[in-house]
Protein backbone atom coordinates (compact mmCIF):
# COMPACT_ATOMS: atom_id res chain seq x y z
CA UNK A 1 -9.28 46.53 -7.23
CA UNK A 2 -9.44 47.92 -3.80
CA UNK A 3 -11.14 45.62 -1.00
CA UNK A 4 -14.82 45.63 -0.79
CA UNK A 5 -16.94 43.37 1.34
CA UNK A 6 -19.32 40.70 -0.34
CA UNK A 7 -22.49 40.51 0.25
CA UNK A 8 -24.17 37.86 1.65
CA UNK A 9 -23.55 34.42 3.74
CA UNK A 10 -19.67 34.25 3.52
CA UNK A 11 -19.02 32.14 0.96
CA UNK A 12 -15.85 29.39 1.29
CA UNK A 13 -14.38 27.72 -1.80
CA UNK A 14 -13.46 23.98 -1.15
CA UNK A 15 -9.73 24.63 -1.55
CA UNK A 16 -9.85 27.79 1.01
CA UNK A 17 -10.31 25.09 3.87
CA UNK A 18 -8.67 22.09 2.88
CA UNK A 19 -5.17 22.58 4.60
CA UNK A 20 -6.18 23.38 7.81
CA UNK A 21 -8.21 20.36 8.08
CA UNK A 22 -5.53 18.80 6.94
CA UNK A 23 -3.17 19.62 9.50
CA UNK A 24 -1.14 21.33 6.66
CA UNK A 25 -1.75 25.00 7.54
CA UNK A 26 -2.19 27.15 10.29
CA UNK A 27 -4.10 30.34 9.72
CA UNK A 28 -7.55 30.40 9.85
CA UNK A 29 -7.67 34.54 9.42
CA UNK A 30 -6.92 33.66 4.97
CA UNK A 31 -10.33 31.58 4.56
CA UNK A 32 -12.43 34.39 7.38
CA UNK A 33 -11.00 36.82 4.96
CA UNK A 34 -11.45 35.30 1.37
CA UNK A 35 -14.94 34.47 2.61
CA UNK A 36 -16.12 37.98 3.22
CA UNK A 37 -14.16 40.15 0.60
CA UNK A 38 -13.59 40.89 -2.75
CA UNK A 39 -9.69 42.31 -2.77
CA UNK A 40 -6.52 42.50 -4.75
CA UNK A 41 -4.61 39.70 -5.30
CA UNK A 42 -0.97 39.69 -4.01
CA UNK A 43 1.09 38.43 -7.29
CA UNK A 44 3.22 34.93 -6.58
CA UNK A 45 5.81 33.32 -8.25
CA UNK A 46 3.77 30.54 -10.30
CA UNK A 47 4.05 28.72 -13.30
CA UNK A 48 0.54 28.61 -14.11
CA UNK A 49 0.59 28.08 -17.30
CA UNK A 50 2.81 25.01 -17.65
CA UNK A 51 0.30 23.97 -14.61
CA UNK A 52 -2.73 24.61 -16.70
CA UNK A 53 -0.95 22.52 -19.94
CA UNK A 54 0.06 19.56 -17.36
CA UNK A 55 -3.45 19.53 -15.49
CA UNK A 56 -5.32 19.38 -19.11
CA UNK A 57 -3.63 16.56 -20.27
CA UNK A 58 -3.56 14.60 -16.94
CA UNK A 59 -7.41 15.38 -17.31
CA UNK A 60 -7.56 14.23 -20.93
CA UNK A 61 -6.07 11.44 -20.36
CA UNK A 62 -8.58 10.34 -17.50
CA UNK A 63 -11.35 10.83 -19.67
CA UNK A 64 -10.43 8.75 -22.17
CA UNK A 65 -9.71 6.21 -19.74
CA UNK A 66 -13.00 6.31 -18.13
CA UNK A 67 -14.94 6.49 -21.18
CA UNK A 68 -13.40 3.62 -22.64
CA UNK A 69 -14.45 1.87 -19.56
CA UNK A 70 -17.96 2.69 -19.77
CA UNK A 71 -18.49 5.99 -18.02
CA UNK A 72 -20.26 9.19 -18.77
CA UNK A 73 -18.09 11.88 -17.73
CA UNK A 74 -18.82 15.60 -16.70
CA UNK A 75 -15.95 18.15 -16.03
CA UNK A 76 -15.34 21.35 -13.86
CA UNK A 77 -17.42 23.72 -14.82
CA UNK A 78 -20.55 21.25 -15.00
CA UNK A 79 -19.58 20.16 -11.79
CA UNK A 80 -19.53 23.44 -9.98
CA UNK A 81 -21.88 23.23 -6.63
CA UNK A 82 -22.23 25.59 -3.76
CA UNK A 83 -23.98 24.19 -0.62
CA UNK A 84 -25.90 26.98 1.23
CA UNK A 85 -25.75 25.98 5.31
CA UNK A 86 -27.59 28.44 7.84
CA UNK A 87 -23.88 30.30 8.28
CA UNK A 88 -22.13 30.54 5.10
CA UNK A 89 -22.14 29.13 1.01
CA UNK A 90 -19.36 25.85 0.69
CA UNK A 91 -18.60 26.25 -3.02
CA UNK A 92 -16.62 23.94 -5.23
CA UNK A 93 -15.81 22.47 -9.05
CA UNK A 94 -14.83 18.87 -8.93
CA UNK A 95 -12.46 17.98 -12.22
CA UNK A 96 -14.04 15.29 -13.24
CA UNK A 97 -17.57 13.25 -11.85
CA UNK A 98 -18.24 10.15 -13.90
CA UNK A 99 -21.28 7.59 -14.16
CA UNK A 100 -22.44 4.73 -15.14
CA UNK A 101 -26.02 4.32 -13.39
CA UNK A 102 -27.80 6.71 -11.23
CA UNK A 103 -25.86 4.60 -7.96
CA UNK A 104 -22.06 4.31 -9.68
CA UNK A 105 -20.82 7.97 -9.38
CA UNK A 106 -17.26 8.71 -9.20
CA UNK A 107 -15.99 12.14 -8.13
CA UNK A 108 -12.19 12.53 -9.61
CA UNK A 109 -9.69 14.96 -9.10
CA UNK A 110 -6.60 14.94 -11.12
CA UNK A 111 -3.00 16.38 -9.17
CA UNK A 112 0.11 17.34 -10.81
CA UNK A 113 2.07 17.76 -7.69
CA UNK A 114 3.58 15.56 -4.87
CA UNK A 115 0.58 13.99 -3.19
CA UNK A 116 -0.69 15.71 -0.06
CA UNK A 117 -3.26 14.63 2.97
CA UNK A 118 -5.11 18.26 1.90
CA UNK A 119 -5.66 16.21 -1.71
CA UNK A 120 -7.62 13.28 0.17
CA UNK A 121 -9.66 16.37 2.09
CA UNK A 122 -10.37 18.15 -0.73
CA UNK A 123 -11.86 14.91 -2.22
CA UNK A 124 -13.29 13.72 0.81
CA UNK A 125 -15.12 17.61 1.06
CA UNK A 126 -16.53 16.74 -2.36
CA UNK A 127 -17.96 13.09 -1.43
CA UNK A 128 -19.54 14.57 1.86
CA UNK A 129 -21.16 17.49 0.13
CA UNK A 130 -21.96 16.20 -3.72
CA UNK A 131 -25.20 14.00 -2.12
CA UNK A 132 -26.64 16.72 -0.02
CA UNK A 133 -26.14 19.03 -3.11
CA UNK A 134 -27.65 16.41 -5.33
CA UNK A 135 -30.33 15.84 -2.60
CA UNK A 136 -29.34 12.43 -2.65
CA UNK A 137 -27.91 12.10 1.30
CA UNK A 138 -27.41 8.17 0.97
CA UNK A 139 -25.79 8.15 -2.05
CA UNK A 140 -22.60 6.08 -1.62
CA UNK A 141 -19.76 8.65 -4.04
CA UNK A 142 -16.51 6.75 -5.00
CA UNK A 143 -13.15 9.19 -4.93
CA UNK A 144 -10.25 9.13 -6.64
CA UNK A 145 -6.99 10.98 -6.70
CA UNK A 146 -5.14 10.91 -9.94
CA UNK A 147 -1.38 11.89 -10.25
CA UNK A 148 0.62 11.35 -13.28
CA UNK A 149 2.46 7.99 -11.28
CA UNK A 150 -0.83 6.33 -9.90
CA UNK A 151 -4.30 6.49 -8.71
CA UNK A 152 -5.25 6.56 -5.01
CA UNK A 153 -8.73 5.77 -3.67
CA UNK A 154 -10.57 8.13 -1.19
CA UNK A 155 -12.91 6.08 0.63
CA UNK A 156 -15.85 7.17 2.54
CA UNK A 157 -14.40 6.52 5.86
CA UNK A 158 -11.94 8.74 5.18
CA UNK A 159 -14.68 11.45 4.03
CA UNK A 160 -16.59 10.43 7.76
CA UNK A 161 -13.15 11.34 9.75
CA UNK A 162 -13.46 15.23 8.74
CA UNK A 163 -17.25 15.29 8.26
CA UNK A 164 -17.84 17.02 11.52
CA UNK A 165 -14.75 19.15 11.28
CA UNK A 166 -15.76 20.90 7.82
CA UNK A 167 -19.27 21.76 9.37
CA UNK A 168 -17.20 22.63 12.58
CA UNK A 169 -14.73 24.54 10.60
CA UNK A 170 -17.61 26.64 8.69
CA UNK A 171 -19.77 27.67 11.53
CA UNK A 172 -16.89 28.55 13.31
CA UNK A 173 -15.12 30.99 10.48
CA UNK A 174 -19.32 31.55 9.22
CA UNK A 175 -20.44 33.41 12.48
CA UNK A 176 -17.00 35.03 13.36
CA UNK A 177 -18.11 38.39 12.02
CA UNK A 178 -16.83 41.03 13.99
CA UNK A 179 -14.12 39.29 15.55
CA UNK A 180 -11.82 37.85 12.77
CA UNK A 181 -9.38 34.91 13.87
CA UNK A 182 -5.80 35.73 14.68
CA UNK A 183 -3.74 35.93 12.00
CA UNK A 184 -0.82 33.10 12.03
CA UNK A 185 1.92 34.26 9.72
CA UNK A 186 4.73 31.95 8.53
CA UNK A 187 6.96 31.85 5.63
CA UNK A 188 5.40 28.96 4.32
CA UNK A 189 1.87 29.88 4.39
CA UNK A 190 2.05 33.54 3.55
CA UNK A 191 4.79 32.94 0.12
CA UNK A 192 1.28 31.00 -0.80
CA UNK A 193 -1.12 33.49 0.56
CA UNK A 194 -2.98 36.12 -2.29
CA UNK A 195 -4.57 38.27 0.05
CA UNK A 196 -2.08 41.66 -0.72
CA UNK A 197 -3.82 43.46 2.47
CA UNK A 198 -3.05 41.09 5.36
CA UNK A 199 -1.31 43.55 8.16
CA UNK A 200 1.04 40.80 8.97
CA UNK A 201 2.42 39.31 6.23
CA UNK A 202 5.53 37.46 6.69
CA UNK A 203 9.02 38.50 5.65
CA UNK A 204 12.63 37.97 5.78
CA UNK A 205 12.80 40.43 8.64
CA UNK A 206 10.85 38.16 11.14
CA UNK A 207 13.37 35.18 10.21
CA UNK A 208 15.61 34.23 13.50
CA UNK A 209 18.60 34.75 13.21
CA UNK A 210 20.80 31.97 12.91
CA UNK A 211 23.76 32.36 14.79
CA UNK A 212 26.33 29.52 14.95
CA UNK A 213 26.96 27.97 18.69
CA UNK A 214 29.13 25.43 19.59
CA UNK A 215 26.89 22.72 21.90
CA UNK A 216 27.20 19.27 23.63
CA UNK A 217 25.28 16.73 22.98
């Protein structure tokens, strides 16, 4: 598929933003991108299935553990939201949102992987944004992380510390039309990056070269 733009706001999914306001990523040029084109995907070395069999069964299990405790609980797809702002669409799928009431709401997201600050964003994202979307601004959203060792809480304060970055974050990359952000390429973030057509894609090439010295300390 070649790249075409989209039409439209720009539209950002949830995970598209999390590591930079996590402090766990650099380049804002991947989300400015993403946002405003359709474009082939650059293949990477995943897993995914064994990822997909893990993260159903971490998922399963969850459910049954919530709705032996009393919950109703709704999963991704029934959960899907996208928050239209005056400079781009925030768009996002929860794993799991449970209930008891209409004011005990639980948004859940189950990890397979080490435990990250971008998890507690991505969470925190979803307990900012799931009362505006359900036009319920006051509601007060439990989060929880769950890995296959343990649970870990995400409380609103946490959710209040990158409130005013997200918006921050979305104007900034929302009205940044003609002038895209630099592009800030690392080995790290680009072996993780899909976008095929970035001009300045990382590779071995740009490594330093690692030449032996003798020094004093």
């Amino acid at each position: 598929m070649p790249t075409t733009p989209r039409t439209g706001l720009p539209y950002f999914w949830v995970t598209w933003v999390t590591s930079l306001l996590a402090g766990e990523a650099c380049c804002e040029y991947a989300p400015w991108f993403r946002a405003r084109h359709k474009y082939d995907k650059r293949p990477r070395d995943l897993n995914l299935s064994a990822w997909q069999l893990a993260h159903t069964a971490l998922m399963e299990q969850t459910v049954g553990t919530l709705t032996a405790d009393g919950w109703s609980v709704t999963r991704e797809d029934q959960n899907a939201f996208r928050l239209t702002g005056t400079t781009a669409i925030l768009a996002g799928k929860p794993d799991l949102v449970a209930r008891k009431d209409r004011e005990h709401v639980r948004v859940i997201d189950c990890k397979t992987g080490q435990p990250s600050t971008r998890d507690v964003v991505q969470v925190g994202i979803y307990l900012i944004v799931l009362p505006l979307v359900w036009q319920r601004p006051h509601l007060a959203v439990e989060g929880t992380l769950v890995y296959p060792t343990h649970t870990q809480a995400v409380t609103a304060a946490e959710a209040a510390l990158i409130r005013d970055r997200l918006f921050a974050l979305l104007r900034k990359l929302g009205t940044q039309a003609s002038a895209p952000p630099p592009t800030v390429p690392s080995q790290r973030e680009c072996d993780w990056c899909d976008i095929a057509a970035c001009p300045d894609r990382w590779t071995a090439a740009d490594a330093p070269a690692m030449d032996v010295a003798t020094v004093s300390f």
